[in-house]
N, C-alpha and C. Protein backbone atom coordinates (compact mmCIF):
# COMPACT_ATOMS: atom_id res chain seq x y z
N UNK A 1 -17.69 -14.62 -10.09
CA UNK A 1 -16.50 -14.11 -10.76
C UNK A 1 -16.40 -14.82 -12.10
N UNK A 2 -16.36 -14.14 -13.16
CA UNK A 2 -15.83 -14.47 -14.50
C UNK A 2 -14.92 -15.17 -14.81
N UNK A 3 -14.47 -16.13 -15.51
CA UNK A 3 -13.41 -16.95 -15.77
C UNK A 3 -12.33 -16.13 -16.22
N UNK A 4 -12.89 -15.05 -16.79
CA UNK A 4 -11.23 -14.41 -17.13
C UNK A 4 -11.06 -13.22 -16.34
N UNK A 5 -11.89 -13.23 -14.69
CA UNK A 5 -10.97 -12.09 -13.71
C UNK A 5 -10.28 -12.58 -13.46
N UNK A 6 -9.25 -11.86 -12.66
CA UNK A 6 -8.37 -12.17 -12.07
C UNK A 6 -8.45 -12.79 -10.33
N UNK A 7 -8.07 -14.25 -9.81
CA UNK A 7 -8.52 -14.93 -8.93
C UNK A 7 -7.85 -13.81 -7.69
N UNK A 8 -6.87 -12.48 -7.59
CA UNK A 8 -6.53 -11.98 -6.88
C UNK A 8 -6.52 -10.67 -7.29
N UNK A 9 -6.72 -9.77 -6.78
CA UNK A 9 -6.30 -8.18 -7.04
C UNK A 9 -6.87 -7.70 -8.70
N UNK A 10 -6.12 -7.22 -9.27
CA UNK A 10 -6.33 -6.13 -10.39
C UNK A 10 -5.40 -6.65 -11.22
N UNK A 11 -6.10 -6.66 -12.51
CA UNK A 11 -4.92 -6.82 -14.18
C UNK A 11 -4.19 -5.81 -14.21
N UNK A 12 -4.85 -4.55 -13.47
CA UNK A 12 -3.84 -3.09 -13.90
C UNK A 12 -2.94 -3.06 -12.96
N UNK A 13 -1.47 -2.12 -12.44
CA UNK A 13 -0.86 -1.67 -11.42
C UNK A 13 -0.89 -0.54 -11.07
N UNK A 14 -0.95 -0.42 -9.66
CA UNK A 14 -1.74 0.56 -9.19
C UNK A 14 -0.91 1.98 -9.91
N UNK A 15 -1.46 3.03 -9.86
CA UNK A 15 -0.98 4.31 -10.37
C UNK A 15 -0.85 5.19 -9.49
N UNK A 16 -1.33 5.40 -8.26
CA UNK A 16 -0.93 6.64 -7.60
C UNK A 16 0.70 6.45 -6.63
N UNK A 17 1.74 7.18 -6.94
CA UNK A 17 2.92 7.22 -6.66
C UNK A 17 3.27 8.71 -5.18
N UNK A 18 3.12 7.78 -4.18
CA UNK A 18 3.44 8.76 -3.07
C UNK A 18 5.01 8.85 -2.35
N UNK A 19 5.41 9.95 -2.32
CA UNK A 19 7.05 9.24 -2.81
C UNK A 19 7.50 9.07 -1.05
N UNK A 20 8.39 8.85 -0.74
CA UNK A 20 8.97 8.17 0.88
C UNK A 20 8.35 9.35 1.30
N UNK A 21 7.87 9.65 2.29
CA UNK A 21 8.06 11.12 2.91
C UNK A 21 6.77 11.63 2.78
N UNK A 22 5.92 11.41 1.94
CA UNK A 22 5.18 12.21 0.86
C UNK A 22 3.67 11.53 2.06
N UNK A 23 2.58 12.76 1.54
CA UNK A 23 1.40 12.78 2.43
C UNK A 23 0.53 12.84 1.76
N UNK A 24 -0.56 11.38 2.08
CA UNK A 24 -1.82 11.12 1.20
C UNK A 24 -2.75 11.09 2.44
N UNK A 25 -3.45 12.13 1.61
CA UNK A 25 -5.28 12.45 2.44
C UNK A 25 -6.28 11.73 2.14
N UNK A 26 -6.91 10.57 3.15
CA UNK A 26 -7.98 10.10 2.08
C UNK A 26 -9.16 10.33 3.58
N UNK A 27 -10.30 10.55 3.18
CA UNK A 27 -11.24 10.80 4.18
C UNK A 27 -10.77 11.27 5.75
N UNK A 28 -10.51 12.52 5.23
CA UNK A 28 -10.08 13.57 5.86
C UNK A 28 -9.06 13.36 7.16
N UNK A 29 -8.29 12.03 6.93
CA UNK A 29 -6.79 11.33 7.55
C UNK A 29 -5.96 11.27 6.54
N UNK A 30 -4.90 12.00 6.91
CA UNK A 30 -3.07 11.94 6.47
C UNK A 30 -2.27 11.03 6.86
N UNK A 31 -1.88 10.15 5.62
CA UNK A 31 -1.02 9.23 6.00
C UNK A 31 0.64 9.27 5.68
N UNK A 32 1.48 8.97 5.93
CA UNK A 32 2.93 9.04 5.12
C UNK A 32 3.30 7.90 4.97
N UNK A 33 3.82 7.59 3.73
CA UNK A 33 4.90 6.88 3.29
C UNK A 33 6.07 6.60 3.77
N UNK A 34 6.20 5.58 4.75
CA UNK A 34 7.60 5.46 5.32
C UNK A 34 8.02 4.05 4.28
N UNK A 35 9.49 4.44 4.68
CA UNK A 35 10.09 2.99 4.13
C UNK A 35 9.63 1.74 4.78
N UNK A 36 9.18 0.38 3.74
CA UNK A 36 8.90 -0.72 4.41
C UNK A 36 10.24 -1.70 5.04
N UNK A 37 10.58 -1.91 6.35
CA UNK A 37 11.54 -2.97 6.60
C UNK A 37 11.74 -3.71 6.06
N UNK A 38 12.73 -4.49 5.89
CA UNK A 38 12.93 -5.83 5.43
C UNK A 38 12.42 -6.49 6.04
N UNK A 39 11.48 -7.66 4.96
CA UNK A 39 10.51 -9.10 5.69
C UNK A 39 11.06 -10.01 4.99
N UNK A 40 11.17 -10.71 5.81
CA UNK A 40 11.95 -12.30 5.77
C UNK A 40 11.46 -13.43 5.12
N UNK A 41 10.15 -13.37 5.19
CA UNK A 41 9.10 -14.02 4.66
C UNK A 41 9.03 -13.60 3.02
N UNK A 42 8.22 -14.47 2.58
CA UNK A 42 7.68 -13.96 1.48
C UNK A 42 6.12 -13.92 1.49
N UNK A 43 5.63 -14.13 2.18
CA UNK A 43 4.24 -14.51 3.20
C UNK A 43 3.52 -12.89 2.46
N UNK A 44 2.53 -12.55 2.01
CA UNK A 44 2.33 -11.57 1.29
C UNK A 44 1.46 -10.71 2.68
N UNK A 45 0.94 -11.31 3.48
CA UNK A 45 0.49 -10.46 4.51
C UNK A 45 1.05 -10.33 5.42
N UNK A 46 2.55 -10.80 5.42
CA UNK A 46 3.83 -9.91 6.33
C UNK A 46 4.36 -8.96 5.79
N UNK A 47 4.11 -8.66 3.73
CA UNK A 47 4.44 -7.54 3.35
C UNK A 47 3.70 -6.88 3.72
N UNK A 48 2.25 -7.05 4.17
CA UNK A 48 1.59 -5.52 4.08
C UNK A 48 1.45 -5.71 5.81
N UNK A 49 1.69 -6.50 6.64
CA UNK A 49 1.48 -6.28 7.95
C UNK A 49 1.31 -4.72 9.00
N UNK A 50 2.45 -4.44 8.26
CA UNK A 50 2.72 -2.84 8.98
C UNK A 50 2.15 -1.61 8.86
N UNK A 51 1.41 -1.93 7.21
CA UNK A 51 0.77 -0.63 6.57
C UNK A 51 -0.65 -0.45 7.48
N UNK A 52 -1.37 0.74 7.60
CA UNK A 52 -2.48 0.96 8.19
C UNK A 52 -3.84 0.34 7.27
N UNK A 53 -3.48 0.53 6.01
CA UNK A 53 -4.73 -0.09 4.95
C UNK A 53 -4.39 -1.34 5.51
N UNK A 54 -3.77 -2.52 5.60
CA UNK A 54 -4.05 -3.57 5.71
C UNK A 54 -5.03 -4.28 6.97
N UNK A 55 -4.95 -2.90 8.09
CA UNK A 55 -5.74 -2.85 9.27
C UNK A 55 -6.94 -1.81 9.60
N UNK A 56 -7.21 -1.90 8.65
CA UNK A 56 -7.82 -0.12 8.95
C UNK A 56 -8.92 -0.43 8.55
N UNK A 57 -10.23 0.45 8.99
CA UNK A 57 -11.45 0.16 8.46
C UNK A 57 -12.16 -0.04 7.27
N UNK A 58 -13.06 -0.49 6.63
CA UNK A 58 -13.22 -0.83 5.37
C UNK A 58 -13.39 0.30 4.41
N UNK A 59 -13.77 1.63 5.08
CA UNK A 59 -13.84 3.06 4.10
C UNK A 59 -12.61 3.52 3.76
N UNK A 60 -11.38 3.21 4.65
CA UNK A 60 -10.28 3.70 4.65
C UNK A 60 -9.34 2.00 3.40
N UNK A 61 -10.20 1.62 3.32
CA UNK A 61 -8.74 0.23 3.27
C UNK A 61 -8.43 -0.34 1.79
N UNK A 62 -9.26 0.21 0.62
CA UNK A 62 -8.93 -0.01 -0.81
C UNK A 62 -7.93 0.51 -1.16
N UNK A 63 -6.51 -0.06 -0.90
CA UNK A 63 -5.30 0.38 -1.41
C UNK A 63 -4.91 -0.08 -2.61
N UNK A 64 -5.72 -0.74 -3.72
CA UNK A 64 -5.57 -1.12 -4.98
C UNK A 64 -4.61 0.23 -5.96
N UNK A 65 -5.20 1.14 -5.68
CA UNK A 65 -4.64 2.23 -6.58
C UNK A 65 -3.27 2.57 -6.41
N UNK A 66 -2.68 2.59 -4.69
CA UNK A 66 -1.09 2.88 -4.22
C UNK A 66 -0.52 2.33 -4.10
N UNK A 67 0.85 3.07 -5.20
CA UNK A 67 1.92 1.98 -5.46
C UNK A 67 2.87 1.87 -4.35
N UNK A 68 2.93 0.50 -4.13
CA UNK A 68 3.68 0.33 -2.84
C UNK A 68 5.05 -0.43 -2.51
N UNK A 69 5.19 -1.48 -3.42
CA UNK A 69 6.02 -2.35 -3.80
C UNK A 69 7.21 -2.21 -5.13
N UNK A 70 7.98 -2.55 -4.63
CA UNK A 70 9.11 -2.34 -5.41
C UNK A 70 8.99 -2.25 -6.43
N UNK A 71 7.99 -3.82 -7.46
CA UNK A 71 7.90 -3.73 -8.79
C UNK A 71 6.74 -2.87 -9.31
N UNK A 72 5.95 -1.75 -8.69
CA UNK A 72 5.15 -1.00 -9.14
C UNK A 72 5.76 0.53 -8.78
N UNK A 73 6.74 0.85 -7.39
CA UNK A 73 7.05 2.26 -7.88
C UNK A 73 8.64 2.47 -8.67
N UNK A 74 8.30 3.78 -9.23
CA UNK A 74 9.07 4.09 -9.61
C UNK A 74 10.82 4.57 -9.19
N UNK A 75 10.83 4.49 -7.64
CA UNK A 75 11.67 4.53 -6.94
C UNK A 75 12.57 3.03 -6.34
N UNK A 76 11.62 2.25 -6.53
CA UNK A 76 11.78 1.15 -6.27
C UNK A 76 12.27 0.13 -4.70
N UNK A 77 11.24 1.38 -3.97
CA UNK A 77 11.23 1.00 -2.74
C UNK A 77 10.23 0.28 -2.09
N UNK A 78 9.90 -0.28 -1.25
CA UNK A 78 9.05 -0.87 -0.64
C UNK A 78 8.26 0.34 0.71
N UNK A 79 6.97 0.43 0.35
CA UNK A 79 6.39 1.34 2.03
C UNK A 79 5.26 0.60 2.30
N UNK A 80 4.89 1.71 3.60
CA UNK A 80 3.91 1.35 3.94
C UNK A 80 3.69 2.89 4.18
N UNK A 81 2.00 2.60 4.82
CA UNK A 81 1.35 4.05 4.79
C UNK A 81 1.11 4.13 6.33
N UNK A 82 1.20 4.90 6.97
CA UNK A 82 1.15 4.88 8.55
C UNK A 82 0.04 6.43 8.92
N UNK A 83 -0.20 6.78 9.68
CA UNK A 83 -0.99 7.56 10.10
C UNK A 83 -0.08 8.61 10.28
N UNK A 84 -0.13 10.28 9.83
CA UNK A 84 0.88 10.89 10.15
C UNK A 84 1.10 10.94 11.32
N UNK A 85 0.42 11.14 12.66
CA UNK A 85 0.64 11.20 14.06
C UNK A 85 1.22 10.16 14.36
N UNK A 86 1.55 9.22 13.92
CA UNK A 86 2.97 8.34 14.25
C UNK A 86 4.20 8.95 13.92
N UNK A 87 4.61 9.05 12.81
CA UNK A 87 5.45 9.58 12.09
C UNK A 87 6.41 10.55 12.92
């Protein structure tokens, strides 16, 4: 790694905006956007605990691009992405 990457994640914020409710297809599984609970922690892998990318197999799990967190969407909610057959 280069001295001037970044030691975590991406310089950019992510851009794709899936709004509460809203259904993203990625290798031929539908996920939805539910609201994320309140976490107590600030523990950054109790924010993403619940989402399926944070557990999910490695073809499915580059969530760099979806905005998920308060200070990246435009709604200014917190989600996670769940499998629609939960939902």
């Amino acid at each position: 790694m280069s001295k001037d990457s970044p030691k975590y994640g991406s310089l950019t914020l992510p851009t794709k905006f899936i709004p509460v409710g809203g259904v993203l297809e990625r290798c031929g599984e539908r996920f939805v956007a539910v609201p994320r609970p309140h976490i107590s922690t600030l523990a950054v892998a109790d924010a993403c605990k619940g989402c399926y990318f944070a557990k999910c197999p490695s073809s499915l799990s580059n969530c760099n691009t979806l905005q998920c967190s308060v200070w990246d969407r435009r709604d200014g909610r917190n989600v996670w992405f769940v499998p629609e057959v939960e939902v």
